[in-house]
Protein backbone atom coordinates (compact mmCIF):
# COMPACT_ATOMS: atom_id res chain seq x y z
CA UNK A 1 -20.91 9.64 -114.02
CA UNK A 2 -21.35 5.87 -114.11
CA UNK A 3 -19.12 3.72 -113.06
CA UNK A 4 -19.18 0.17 -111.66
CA UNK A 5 -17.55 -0.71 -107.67
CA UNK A 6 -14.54 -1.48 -109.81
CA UNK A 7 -14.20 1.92 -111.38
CA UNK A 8 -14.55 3.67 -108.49
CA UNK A 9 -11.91 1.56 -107.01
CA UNK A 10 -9.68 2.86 -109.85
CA UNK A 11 -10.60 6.85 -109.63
CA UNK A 12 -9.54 6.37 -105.76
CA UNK A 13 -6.41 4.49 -106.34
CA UNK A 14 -5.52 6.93 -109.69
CA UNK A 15 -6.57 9.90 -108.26
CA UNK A 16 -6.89 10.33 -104.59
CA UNK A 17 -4.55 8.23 -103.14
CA UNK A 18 -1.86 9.36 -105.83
CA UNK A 19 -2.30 13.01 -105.36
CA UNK A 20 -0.51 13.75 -101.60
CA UNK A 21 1.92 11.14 -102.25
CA UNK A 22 4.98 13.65 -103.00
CA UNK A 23 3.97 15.26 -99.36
CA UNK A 24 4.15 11.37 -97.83
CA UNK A 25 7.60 10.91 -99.15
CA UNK A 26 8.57 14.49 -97.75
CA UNK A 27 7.13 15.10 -93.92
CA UNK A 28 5.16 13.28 -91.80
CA UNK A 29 1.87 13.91 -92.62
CA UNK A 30 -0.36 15.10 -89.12
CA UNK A 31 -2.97 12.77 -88.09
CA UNK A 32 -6.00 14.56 -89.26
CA UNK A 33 -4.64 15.37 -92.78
CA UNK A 34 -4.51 11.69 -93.62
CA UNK A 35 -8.01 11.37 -91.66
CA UNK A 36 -9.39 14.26 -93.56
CA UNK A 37 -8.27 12.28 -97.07
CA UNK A 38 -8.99 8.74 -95.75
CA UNK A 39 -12.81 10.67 -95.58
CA UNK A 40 -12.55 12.11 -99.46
CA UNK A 41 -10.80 8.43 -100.52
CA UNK A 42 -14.08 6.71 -98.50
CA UNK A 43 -16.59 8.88 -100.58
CA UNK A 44 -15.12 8.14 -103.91
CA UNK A 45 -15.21 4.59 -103.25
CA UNK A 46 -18.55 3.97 -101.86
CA UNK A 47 -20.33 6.70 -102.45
CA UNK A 48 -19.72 8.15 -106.12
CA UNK A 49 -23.32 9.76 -107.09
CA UNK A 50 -24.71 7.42 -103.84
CA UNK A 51 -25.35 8.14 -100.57
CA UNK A 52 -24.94 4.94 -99.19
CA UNK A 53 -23.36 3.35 -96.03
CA UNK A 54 -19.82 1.41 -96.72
CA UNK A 55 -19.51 -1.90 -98.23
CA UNK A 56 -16.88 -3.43 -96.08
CA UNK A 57 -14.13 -1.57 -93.22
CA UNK A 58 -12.01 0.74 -94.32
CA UNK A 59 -9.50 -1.71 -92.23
CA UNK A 60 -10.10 -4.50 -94.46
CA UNK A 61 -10.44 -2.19 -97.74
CA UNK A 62 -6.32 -1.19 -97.19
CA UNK A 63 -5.28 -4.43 -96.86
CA UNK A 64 -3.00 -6.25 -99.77
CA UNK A 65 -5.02 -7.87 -101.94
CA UNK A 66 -2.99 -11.38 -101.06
CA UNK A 67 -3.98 -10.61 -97.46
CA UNK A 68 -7.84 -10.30 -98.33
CA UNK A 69 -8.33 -6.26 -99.02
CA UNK A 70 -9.07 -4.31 -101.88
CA UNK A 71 -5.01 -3.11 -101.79
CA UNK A 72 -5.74 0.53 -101.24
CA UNK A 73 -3.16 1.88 -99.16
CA UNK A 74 -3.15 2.92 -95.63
CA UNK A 75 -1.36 6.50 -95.85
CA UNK A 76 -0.06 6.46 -92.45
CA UNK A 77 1.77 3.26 -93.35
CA UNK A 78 2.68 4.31 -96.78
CA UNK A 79 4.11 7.86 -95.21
CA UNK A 80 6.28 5.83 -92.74
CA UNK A 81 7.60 3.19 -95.51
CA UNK A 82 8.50 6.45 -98.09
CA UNK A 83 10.28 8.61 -95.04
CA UNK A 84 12.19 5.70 -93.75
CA UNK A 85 13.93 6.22 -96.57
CA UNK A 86 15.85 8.86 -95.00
CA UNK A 87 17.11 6.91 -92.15
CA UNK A 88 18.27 4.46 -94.89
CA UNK A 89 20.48 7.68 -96.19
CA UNK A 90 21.62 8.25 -92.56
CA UNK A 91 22.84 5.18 -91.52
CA UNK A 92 24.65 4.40 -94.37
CA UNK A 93 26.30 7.91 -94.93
CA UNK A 94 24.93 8.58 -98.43
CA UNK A 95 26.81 11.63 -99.73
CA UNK A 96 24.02 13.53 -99.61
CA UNK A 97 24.40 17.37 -97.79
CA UNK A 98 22.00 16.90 -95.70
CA UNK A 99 23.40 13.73 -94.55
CA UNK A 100 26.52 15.28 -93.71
CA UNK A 101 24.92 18.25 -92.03
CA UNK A 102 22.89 16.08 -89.12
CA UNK A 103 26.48 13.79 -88.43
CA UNK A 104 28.08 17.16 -88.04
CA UNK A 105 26.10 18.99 -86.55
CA UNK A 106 23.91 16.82 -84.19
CA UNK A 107 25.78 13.29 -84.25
CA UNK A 108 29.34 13.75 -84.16
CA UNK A 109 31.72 12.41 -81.08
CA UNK A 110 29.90 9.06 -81.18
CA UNK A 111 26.28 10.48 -80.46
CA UNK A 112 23.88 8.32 -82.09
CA UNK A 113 20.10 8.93 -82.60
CA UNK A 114 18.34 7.60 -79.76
CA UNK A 115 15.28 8.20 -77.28
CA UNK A 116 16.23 11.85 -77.56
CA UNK A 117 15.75 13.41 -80.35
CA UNK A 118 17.55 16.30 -81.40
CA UNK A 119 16.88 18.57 -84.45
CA UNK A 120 14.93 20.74 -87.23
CA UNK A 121 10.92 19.18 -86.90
CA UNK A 122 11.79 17.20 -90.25
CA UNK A 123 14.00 15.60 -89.15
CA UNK A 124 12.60 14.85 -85.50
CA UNK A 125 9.41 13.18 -87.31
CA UNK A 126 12.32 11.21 -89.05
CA UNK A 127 13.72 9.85 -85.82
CA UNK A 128 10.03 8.80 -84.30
CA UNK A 129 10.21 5.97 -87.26
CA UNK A 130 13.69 4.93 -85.61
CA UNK A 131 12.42 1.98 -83.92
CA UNK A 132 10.31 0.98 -87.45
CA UNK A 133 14.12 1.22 -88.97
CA UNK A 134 15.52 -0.60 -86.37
CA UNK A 135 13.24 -3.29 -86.88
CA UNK A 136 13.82 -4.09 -90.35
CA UNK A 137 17.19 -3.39 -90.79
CA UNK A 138 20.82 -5.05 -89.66
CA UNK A 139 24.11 -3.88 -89.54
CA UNK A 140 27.40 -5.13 -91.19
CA UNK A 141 29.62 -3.49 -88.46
CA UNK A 142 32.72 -2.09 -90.41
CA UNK A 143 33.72 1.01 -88.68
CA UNK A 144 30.90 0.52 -85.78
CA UNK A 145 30.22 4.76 -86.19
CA UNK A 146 26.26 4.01 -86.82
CA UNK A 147 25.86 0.87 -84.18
CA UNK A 148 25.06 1.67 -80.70
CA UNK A 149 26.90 -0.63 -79.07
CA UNK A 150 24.28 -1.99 -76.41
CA UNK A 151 20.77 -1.86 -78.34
CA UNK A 152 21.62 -2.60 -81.98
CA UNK A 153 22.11 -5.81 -83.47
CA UNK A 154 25.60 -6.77 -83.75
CA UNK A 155 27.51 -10.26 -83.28
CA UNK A 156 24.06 -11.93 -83.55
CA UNK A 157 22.68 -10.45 -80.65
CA UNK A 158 21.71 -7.52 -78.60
CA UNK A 159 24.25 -7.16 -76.00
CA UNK A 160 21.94 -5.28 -73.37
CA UNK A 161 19.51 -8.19 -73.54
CA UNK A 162 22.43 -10.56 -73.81
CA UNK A 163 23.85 -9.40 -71.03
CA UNK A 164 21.99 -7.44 -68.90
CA UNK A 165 23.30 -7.49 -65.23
CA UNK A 166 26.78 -6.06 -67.21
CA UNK A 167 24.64 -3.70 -69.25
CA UNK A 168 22.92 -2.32 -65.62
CA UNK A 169 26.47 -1.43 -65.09
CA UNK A 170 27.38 0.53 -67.99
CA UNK A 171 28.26 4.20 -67.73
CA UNK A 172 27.08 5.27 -71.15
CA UNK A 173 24.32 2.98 -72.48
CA UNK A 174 24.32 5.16 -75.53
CA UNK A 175 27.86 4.95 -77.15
CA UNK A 176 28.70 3.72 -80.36
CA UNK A 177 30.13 0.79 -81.13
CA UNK A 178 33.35 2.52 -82.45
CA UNK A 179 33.69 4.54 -79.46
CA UNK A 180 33.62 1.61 -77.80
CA UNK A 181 36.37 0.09 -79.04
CA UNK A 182 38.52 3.35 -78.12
CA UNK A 183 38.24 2.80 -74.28
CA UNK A 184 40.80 1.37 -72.80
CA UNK A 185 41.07 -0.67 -70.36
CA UNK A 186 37.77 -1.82 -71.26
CA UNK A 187 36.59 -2.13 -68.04
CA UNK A 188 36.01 1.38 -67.49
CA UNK A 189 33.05 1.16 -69.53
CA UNK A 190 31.56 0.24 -66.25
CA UNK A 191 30.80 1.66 -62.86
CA UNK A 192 32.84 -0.34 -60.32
CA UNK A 193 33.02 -2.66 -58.65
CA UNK A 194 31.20 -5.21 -60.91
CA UNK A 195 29.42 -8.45 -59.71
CA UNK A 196 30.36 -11.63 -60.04
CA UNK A 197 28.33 -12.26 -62.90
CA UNK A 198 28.70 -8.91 -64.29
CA UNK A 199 32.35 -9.99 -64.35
CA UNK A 200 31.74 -13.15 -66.24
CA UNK A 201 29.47 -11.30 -68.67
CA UNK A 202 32.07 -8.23 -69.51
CA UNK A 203 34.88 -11.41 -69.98
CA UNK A 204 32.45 -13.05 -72.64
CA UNK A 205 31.45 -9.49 -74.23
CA UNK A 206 35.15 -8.39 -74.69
CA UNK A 207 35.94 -11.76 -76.08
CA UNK A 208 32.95 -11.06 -78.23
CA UNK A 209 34.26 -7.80 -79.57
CA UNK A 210 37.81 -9.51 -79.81
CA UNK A 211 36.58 -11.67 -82.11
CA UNK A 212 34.60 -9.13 -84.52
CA UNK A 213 36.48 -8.15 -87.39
CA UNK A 214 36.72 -3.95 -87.91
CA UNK A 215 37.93 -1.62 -90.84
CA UNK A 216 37.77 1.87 -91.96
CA UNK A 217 34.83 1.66 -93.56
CA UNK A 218 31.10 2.82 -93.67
CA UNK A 219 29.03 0.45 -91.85
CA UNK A 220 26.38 -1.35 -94.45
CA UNK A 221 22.87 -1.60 -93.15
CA UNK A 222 21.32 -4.41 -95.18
CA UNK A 223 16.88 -5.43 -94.52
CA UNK A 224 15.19 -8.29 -93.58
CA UNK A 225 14.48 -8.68 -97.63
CA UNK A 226 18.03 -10.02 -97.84
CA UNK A 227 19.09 -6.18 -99.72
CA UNK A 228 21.13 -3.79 -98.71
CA UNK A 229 18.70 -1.64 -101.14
CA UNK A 230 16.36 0.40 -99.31
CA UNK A 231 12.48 -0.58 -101.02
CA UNK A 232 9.02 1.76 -99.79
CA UNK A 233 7.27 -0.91 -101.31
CA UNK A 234 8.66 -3.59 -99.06
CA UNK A 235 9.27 -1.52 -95.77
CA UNK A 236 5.32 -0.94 -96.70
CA UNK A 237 4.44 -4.82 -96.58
CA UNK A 238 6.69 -4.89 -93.40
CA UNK A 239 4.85 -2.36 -91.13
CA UNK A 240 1.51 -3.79 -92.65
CA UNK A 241 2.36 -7.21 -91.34
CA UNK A 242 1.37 -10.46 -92.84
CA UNK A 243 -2.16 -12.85 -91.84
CA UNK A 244 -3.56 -16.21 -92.91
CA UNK A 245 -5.76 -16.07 -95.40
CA UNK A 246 -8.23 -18.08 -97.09
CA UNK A 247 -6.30 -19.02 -100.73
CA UNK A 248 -9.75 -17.81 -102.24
CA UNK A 249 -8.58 -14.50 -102.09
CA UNK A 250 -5.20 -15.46 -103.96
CA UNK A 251 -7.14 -17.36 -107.08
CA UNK A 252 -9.72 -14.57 -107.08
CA UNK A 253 -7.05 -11.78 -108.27
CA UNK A 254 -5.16 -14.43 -110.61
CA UNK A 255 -8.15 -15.39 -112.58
CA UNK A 256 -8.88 -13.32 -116.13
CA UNK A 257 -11.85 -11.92 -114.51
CA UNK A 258 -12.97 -8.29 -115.61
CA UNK A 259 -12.13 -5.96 -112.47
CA UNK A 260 -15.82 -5.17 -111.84
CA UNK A 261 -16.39 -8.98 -111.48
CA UNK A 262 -13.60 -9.30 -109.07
CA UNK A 263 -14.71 -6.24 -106.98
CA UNK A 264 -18.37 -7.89 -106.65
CA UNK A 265 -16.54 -11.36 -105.75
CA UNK A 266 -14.33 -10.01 -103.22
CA UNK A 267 -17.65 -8.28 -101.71
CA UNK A 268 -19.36 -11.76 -101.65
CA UNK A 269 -16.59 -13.01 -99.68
CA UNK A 270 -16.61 -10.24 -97.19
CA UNK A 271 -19.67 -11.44 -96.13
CA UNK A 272 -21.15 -7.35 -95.00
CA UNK A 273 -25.34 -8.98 -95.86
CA UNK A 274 -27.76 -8.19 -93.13
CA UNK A 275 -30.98 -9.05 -94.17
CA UNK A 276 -29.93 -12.29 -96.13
CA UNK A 277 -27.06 -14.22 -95.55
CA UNK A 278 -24.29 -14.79 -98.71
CA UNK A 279 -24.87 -18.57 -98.30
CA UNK A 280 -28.38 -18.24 -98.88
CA UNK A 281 -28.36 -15.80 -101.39
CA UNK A 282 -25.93 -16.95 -103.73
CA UNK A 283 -25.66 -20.84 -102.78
CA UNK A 284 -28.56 -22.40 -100.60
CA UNK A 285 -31.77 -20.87 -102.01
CA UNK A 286 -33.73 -23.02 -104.41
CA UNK A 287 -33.08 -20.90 -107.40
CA UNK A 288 -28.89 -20.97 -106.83
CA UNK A 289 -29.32 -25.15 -106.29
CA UNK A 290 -30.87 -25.11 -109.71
CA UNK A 291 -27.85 -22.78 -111.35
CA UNK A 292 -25.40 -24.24 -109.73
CA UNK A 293 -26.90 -27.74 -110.89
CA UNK A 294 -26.28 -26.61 -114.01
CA UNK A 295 -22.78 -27.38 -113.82
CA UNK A 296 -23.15 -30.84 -112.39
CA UNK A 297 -22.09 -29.07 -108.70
CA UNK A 298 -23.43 -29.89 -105.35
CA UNK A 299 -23.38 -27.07 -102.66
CA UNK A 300 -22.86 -28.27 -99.44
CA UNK A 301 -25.20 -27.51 -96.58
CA UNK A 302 -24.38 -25.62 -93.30
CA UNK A 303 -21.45 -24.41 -95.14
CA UNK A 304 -19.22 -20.94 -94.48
CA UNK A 305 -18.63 -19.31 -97.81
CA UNK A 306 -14.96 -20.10 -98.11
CA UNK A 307 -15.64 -23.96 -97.28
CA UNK A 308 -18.22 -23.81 -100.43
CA UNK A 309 -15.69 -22.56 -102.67
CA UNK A 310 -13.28 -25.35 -101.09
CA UNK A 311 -15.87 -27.62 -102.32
CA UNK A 312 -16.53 -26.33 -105.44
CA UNK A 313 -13.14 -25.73 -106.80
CA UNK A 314 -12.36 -29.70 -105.81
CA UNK A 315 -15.48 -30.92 -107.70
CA UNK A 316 -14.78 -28.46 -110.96
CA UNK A 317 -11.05 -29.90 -110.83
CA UNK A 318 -10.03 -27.04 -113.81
CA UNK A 319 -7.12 -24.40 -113.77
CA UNK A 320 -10.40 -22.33 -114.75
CA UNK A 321 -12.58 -22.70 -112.02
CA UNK A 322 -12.13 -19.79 -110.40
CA UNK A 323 -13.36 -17.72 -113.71
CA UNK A 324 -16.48 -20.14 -113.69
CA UNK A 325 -17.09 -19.42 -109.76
CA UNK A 326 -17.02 -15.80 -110.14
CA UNK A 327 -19.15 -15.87 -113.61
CA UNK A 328 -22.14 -17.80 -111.92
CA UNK A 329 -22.12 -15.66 -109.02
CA UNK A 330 -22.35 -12.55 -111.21
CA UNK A 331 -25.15 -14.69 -113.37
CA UNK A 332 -27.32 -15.36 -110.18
CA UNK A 333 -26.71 -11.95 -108.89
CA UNK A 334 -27.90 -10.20 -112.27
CA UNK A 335 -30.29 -12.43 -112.26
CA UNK A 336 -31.67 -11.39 -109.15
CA UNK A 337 -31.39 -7.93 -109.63
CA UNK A 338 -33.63 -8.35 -113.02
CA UNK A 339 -36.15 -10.25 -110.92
CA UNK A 340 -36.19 -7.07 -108.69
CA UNK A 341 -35.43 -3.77 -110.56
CA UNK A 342 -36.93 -5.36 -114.09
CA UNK A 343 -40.07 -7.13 -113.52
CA UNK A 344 -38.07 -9.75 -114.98
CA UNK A 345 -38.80 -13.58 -114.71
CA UNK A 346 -35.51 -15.17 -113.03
CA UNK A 347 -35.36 -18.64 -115.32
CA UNK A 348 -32.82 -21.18 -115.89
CA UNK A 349 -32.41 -21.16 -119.74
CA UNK A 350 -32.24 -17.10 -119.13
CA UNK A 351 -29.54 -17.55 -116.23
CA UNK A 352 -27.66 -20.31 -118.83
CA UNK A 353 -27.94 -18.39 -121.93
CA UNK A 354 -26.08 -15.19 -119.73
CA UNK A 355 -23.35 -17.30 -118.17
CA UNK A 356 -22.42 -18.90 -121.49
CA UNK A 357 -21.89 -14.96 -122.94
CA UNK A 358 -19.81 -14.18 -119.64
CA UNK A 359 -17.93 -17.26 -120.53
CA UNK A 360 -17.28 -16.46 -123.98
CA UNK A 361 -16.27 -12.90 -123.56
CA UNK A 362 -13.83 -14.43 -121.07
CA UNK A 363 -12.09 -16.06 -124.04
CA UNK A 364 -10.31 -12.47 -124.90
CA UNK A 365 -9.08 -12.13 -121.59
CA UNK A 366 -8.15 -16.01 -120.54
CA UNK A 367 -4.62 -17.01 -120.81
CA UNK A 368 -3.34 -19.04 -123.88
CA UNK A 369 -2.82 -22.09 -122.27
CA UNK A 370 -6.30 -22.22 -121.28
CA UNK A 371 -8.05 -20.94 -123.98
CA UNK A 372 -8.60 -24.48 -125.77
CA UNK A 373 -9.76 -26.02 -122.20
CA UNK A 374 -12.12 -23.00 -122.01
CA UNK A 375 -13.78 -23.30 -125.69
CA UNK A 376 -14.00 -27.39 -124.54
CA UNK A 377 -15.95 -26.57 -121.89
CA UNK A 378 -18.44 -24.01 -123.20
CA UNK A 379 -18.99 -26.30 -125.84
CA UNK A 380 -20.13 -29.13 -123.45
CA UNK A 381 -22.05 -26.78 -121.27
CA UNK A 382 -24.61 -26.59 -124.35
């Protein structure tokens, strides 16, 4: 079956990524079952019919597209974004059985999940995403049942890091914060006698909780998306963390491009040549000067990749320019594999009369806006 980089791209998204994604949303998947589908998910996209060595790290290849990847997903990410889910359910005391069964039968009297974990293996693989929870999420103390009163974020702070010569004193660093609030006097929270500055700190701290306002409620846990709506897709950007890019990779997957031209783009800019460099291929050789001349465009010398296309897109000066970019790469690069695989001769009017088809085709797929600035400039390309 042929398909181009693009298409393959598709049957691994489509097929072999969707397929154990009820599984990732159910258990925690072990190690070497993801590794063992992260191998079949590596052959469909580089491989197909092939035998071939990859085109670019797997690493790079699960990245969001806005971050510079292909936007695959990384299971082991996506399995940890779908199961914190049920910690969402926890915490906020869905009325869910199962819910109710774990506060009953392993959380009640205060007890709060913590560094042990207690439990059916489901729901221990839950707990060792705790911290990943913790780390996204912030509570709206109402009843203080689901806060632990020293490590959670409450009042703005942490109090053990807050106060940490009172917190060295504490007899149970794992209460709740509503259990908390049941000892009285509030001293003996402590082991005595306290320091001097332990003293101070347990005077600010019960001020603190003076001052916090309390009801009968469920506490709300609300994310660091400004929702108190649990999202796998966002808890999934979270854990993946966020990196500079180059904006190239932003205007590559906004233009009207065909996917197969976008795949081959983001592949130029990944820069994986060995035996020729991307500058020289595509930009520095004599026969890319004279294309790229063409359009009235000057390459700079000694040049990364991503400065050229900073150079480029300033001299073009179009909301189009990306299309054009991509569309004379693809030109030069057919061009060179005619020259190789065809006998072919690689001249300019060939190499203009193939660009000004890509361009036109591009009409059906261009926005409206741009269409008229489009036609404008084929016409004055000749």
């Amino acid at each position: 079956m042929f398909l181009s980089q693009a298409g393959w791209l598709q049957m691994t998204n489509a097929v072999f990524t969707s397929l154990p994604m009820f599984h990732l949303g159910t258990y925690l998947l072990p190690k070497t079952v993801i590794d063992q589908i992260d191998k079949y998910r590596k052959h469909c996209l580089w491989r197909g019919s092939n035998i071939g060595p990859p085109k670019a790290a797997w690493k790079m290849v699960c990245l969001p597209k806005e971050e510079g990847g292909l936007g695959v997903l990384n299971l082991k990410t996506q399995n940890e974004a779908m199961l914190l889910k049920n910690l969402h359910k926890f915490f906020n005391k869905v009325d869910t059985p199962w819910v109710q069964l774990i506060w009953d039968k392993h959380n009640g009297n205060g007890r709060l999940p913590s560094q042990i974990k207690k439990g059916s293996f489901w729901w221990r693989d839950n707990l060792k995403l705790l911290d990943a929870f913790k780390g996204m999420a912030v509570v709206n103390i109402q009843d203080g049942s689901t806060c632990l009163f020293w490590f959670d974020l409450w009042g703005g702070q942490a109090q053990n890091h807050t106060y940490p010569e009172l917190f060295s004193f504490a007899k149970n660093k794992l209460l709740s914060v509503q259990k908390a609030l049941e000892v009285e006097p509030f001293h003996r929270m402590f082991h005595l006698p306290l320091s001097e500055e332990a003293f101070q700190q347990m005077e600010l701290l019960h001020q603190l909780l003076q001052e916090q306002h309390f009801s009968d409620s469920t506490d709300l846990w609300h994310y660091i998306w400004g929702s108190p709506l649990f999202s796998s897709k966002k808890a999934y950007l979270h854990l993946t963390g966020h990196a500079q890019v180059h904006a190239v990779f932003s205007w590559l997957w906004k233009s009207s491009c065909q996917n197969k031209y976008k795949v081959f783009f983001w592949l130029l800019l990944s820069n994986t040549g060995q035996e020729e460099t991307l500058e020289h291929l595509f930009f520095q050789c004599p026969f890319a000067v004279s294309c790229w001349n063409l359009l009235h465009l000057q390459v700079p010398l000694q040049a990364t990749v991503l400065e050229i296309m900073d150079s480029l897109a300033a001299q073009l000066r179009t909301p189009i320019f990306m299309n054009i970019l991509i569309l004379l790469c693809w030109t030069i690069w057919c061009t060179r594999n005619g020259v190789i695989f065809d006998n072919q001769s690689a001249s300019l009017p060939s190499c203009k009369v193939f660009f000004k088809k890509e361009l036109t085709l591009l009409l059906h797929r261009v926005k409206p806006k741009h269409q008229v600035r489009l036609e404008e400039w084929i016409n004055s390309f000749g």
